[in-house]
Protein backbone atom coordinates (compact mmCIF):
# COMPACT_ATOMS: atom_id res chain seq x y z
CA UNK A 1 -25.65 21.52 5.21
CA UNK A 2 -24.37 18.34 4.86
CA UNK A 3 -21.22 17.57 7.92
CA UNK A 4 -18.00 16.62 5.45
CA UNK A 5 -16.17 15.28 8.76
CA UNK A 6 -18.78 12.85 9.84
CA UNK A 7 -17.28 10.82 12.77
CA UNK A 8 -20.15 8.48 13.15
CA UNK A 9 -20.79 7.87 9.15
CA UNK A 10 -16.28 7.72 8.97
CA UNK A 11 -16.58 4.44 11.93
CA UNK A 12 -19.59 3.16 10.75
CA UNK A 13 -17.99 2.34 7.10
CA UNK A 14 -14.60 1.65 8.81
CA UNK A 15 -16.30 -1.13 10.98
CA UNK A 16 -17.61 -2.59 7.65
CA UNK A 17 -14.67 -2.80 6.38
CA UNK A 18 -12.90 -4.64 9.25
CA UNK A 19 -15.77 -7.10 9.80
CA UNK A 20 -15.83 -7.50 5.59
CA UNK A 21 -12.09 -8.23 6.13
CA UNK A 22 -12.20 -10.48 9.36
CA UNK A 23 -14.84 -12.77 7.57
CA UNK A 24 -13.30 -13.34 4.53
CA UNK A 25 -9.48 -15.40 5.60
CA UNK A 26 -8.69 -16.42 1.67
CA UNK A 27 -8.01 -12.82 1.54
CA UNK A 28 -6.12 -12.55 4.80
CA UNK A 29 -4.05 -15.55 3.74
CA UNK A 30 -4.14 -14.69 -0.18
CA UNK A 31 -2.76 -11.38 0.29
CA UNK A 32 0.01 -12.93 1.85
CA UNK A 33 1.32 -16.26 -0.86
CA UNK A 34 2.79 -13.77 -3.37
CA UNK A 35 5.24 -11.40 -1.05
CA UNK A 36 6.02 -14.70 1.31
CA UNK A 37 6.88 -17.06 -1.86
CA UNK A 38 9.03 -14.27 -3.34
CA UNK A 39 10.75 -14.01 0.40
CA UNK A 40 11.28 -17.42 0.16
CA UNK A 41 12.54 -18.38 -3.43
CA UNK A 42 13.91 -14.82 -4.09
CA UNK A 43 15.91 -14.70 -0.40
CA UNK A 44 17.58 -18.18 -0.14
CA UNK A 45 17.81 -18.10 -3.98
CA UNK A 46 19.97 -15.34 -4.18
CA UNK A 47 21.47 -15.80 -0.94
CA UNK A 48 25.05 -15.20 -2.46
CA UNK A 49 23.59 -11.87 -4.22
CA UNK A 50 25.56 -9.13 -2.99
CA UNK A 51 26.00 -5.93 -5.30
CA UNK A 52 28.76 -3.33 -4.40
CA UNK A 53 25.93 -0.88 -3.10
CA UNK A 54 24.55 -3.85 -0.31
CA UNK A 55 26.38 -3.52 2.92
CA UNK A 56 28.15 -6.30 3.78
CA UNK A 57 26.66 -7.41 6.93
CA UNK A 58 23.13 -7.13 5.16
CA UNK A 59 21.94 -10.53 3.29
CA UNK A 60 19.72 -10.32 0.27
CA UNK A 61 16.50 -11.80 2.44
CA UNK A 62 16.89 -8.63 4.71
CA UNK A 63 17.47 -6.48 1.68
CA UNK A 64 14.46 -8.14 -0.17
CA UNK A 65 12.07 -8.17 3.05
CA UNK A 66 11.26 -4.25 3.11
CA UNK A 67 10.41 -4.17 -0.44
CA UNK A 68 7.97 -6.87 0.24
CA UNK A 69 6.22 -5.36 2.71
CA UNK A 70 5.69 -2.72 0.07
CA UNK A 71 3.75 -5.17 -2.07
CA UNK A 72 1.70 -6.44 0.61
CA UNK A 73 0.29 -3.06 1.40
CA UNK A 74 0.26 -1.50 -2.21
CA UNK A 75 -1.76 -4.58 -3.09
CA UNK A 76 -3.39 -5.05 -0.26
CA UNK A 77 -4.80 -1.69 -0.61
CA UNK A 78 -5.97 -2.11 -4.16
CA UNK A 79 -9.28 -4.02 -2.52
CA UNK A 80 -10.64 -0.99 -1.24
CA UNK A 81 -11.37 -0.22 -4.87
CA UNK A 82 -12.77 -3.52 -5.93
CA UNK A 83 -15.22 -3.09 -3.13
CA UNK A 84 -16.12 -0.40 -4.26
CA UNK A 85 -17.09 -1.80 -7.16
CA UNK A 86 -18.61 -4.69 -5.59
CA UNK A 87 -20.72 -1.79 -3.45
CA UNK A 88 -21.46 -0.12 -7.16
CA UNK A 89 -22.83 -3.71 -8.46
CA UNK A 90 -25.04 -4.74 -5.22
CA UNK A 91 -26.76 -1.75 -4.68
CA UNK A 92 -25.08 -0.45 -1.50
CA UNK A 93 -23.06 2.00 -2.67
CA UNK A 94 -26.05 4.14 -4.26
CA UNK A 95 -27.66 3.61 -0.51
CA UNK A 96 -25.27 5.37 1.29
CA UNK A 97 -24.54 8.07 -1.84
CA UNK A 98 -27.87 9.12 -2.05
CA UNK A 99 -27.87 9.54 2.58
CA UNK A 100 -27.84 13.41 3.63
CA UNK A 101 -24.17 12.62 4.62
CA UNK A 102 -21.13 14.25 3.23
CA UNK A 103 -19.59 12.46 -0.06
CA UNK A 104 -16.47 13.30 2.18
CA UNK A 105 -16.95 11.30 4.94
CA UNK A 106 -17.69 8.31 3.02
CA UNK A 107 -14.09 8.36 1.16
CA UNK A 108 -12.69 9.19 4.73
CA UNK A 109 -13.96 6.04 6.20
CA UNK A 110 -13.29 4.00 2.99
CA UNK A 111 -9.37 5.41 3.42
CA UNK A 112 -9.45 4.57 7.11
CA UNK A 113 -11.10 0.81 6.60
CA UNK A 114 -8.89 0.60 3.79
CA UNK A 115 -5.69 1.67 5.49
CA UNK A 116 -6.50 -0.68 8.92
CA UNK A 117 -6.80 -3.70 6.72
CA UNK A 118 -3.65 -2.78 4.70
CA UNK A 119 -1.61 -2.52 8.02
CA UNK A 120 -2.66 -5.59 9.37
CA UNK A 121 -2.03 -7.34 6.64
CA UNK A 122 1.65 -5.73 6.73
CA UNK A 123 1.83 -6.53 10.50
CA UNK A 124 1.49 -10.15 9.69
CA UNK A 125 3.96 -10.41 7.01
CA UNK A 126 6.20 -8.90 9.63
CA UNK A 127 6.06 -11.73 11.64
CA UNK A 128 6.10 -14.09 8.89
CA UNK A 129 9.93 -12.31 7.49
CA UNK A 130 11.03 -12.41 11.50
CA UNK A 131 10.50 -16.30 11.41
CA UNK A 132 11.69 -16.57 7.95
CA UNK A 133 15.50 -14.91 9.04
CA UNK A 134 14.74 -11.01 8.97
CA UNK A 135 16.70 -9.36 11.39
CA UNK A 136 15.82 -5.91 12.66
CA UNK A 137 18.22 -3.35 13.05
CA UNK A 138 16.85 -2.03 16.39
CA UNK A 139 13.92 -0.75 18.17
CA UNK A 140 14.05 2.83 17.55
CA UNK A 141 14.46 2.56 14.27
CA UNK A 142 11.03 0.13 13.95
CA UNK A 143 9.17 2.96 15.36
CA UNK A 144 9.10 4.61 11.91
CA UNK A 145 7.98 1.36 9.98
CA UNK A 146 4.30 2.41 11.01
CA UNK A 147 4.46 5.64 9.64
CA UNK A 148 6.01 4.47 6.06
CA UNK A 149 3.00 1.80 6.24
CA UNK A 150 0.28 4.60 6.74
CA UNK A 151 1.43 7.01 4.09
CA UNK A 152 1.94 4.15 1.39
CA UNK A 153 -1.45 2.38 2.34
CA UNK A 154 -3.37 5.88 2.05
CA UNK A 155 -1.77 6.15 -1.33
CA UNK A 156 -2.99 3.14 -2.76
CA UNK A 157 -6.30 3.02 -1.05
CA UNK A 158 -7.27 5.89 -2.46
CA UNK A 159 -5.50 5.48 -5.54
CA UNK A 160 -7.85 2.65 -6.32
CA UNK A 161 -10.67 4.41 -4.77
CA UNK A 162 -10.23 7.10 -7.32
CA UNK A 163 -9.70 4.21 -10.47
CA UNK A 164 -12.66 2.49 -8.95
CA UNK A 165 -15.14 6.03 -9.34
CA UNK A 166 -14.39 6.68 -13.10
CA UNK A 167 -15.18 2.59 -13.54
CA UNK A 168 -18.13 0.21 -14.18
CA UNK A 169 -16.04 -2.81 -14.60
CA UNK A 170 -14.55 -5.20 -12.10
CA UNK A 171 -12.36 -6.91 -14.72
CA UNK A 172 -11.35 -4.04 -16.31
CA UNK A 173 -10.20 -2.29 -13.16
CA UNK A 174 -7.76 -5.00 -12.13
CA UNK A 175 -6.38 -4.64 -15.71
CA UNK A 176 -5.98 -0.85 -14.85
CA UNK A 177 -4.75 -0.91 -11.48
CA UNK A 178 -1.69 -4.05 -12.21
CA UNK A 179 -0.59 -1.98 -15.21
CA UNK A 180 -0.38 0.80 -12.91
CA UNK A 181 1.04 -0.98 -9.94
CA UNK A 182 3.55 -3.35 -11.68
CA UNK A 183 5.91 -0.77 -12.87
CA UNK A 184 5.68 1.06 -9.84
CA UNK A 185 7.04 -1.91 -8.13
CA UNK A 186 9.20 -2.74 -10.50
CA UNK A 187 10.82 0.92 -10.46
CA UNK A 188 10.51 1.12 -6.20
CA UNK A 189 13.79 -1.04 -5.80
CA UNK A 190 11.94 -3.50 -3.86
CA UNK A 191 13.48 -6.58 -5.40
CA UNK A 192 16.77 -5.18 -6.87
CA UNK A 193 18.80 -1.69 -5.73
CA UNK A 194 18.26 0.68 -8.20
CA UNK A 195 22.02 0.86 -8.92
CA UNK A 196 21.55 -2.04 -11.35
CA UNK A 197 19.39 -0.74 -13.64
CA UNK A 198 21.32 1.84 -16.70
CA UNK A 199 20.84 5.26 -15.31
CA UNK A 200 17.73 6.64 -17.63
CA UNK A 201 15.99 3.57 -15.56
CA UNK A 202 17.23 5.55 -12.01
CA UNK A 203 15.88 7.96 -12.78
CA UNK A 204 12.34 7.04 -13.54
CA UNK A 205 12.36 5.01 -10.18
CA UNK A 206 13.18 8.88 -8.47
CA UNK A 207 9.96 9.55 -9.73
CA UNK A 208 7.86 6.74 -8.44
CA UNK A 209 6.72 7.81 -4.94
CA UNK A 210 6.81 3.92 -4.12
CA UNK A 211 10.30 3.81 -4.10
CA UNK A 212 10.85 6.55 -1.04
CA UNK A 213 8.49 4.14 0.94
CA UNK A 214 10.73 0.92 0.27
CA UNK A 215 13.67 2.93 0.78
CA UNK A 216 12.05 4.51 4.11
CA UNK A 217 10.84 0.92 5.10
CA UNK A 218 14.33 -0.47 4.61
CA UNK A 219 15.61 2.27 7.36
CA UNK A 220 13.49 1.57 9.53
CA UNK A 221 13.42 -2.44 9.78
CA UNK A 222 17.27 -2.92 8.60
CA UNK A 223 18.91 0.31 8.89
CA UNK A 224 19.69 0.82 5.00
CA UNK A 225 18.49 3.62 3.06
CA UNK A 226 19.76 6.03 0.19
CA UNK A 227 17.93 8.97 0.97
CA UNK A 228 17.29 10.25 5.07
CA UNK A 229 14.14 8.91 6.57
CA UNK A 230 12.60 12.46 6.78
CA UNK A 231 13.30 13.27 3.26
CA UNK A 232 11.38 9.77 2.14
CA UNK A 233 8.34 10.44 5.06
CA UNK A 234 8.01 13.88 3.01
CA UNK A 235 7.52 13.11 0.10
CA UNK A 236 5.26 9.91 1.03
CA UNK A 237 3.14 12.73 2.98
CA UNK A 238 2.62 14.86 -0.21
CA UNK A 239 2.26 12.04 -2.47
CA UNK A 240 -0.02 10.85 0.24
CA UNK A 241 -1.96 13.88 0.38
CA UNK A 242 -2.72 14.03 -2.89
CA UNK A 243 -4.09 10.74 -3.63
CA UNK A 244 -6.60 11.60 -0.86
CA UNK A 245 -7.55 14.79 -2.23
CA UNK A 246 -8.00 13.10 -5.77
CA UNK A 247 -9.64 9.99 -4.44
CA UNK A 248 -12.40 12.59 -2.45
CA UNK A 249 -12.37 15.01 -5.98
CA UNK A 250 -13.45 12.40 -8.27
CA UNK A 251 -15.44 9.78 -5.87
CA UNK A 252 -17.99 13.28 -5.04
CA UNK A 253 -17.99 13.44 -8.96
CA UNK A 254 -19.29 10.00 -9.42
CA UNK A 255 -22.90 9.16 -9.78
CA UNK A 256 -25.23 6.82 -7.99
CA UNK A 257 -26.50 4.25 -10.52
């Protein structure tokens, strides 16, 4: 019987991932030119932008900054799913499908590689928004910005991990997966608060589990948030959940050529 929690197969595709993501520093740096040029045209362009729900001691750069950390992980972690496909199309993938190891264990390390890569990419734009004029709203409050990170990373990654099973084509699932994650962004309040948009339009966005991670994000790096922290962390964890147990369901339903 086949081990589903495989600790050896679960580092073994984790350290491919990280050395896969090391090596290749157009896609460290790439990840990074769309959420820093928005920082940077959106934040000093709109400098002056300051709706009646925007405390006044918070600028629209340190409104804007949270929500961009959103992007960099949600689209950060839509690679896991290309390389999937890239896996599918060289061969690999059937390899380690068709090893007596659990189908488990592979999406486990996939999520894990996935998730690392995500987090360091959202660890560097972190740095980037602190030179660029975001100021944190304390320390205890940036303890909770790694948690937010995990649970929206683990989304995604396996979001895309679960696209990536029921598809052949590299094209076509970048197609899929932007007209998927463009609205969500677009409804997560990550550029705009929500308090704009006509009310139908609010209520869509309370229904988009990206918007409880900007709005958990923005607690924890600038102290703003409509909902409690714990409330946002919950329903990231279920939403969370299950894109993992959908990403395992249909990747074990996949076949090998």
């Amino acid at each position: 019987m086949k081990q589903w929690f495989n600790i050896q197969v679960i580092y073994a595709l984790w350290l491919r991932e990280m050395k896969r993501y090391l090596r290749a520093r157009s896609r460290i740096f790439g990840s990074l030119g769309m959420p820093f040029f928005f920082l940077l045209f959106l934040g000093t362009g709109f400098k002056n932008f300051r709706p009646e729900s925007m405390p006044a001691h918070i600028d629209y750069l340190n409104f804007l900054a949270p929500g961009m950390l959103a992007v960099v992980l949600q689209f950060g972690s839509m690679f896991t799913g290309m390389a999937i496909l890239w896996d599918r199309q060289f061969g690999f993938l059937k390899e380690i499908m068709v090893a007596p190891v659990s189908r488990v264990a592979i999406v486990l390390g996939r999520t894990l590689g996935g998730v690392t890569t995500a987090l360091l990419q959202g660890f560097l734009f972190i740095a980037v928004a602190l030179f660029a004029g975001l100021k944190l709203s304390g320390f205890a409050g940036f303890l909770l910005t790694p948690l937010f990170m995990i649970f929206i990373a683990g989304s995604f990654v396996n979001l895309g991990l679960a696209i990536a099973s029921m598809m052949r084509d590299m094209q076509g699932f970048s197609i899929v997966m932007n007209f998927i994650m463009v609205p969500l962004l677009l409804l997560s309040g990550a550029m705009f608060p929500i308090e704009q948009f006509p009310v139908w339009v609010q209520w869509l966005s309370y229904v988009n589990p990206l918007f409880y991670g900007v709005d958990g994000l923005r607690y924890s790096l600038i102290g703003m948030s409509k909902f409690p922290p714990f409330f946002d962390a919950a329903v990231l964890f279920l939403f969370c959940s299950g894109m993992v147990g959908l990403g395992a369901f249909l990747f074990s339903r996949s076949d090998v050529d």
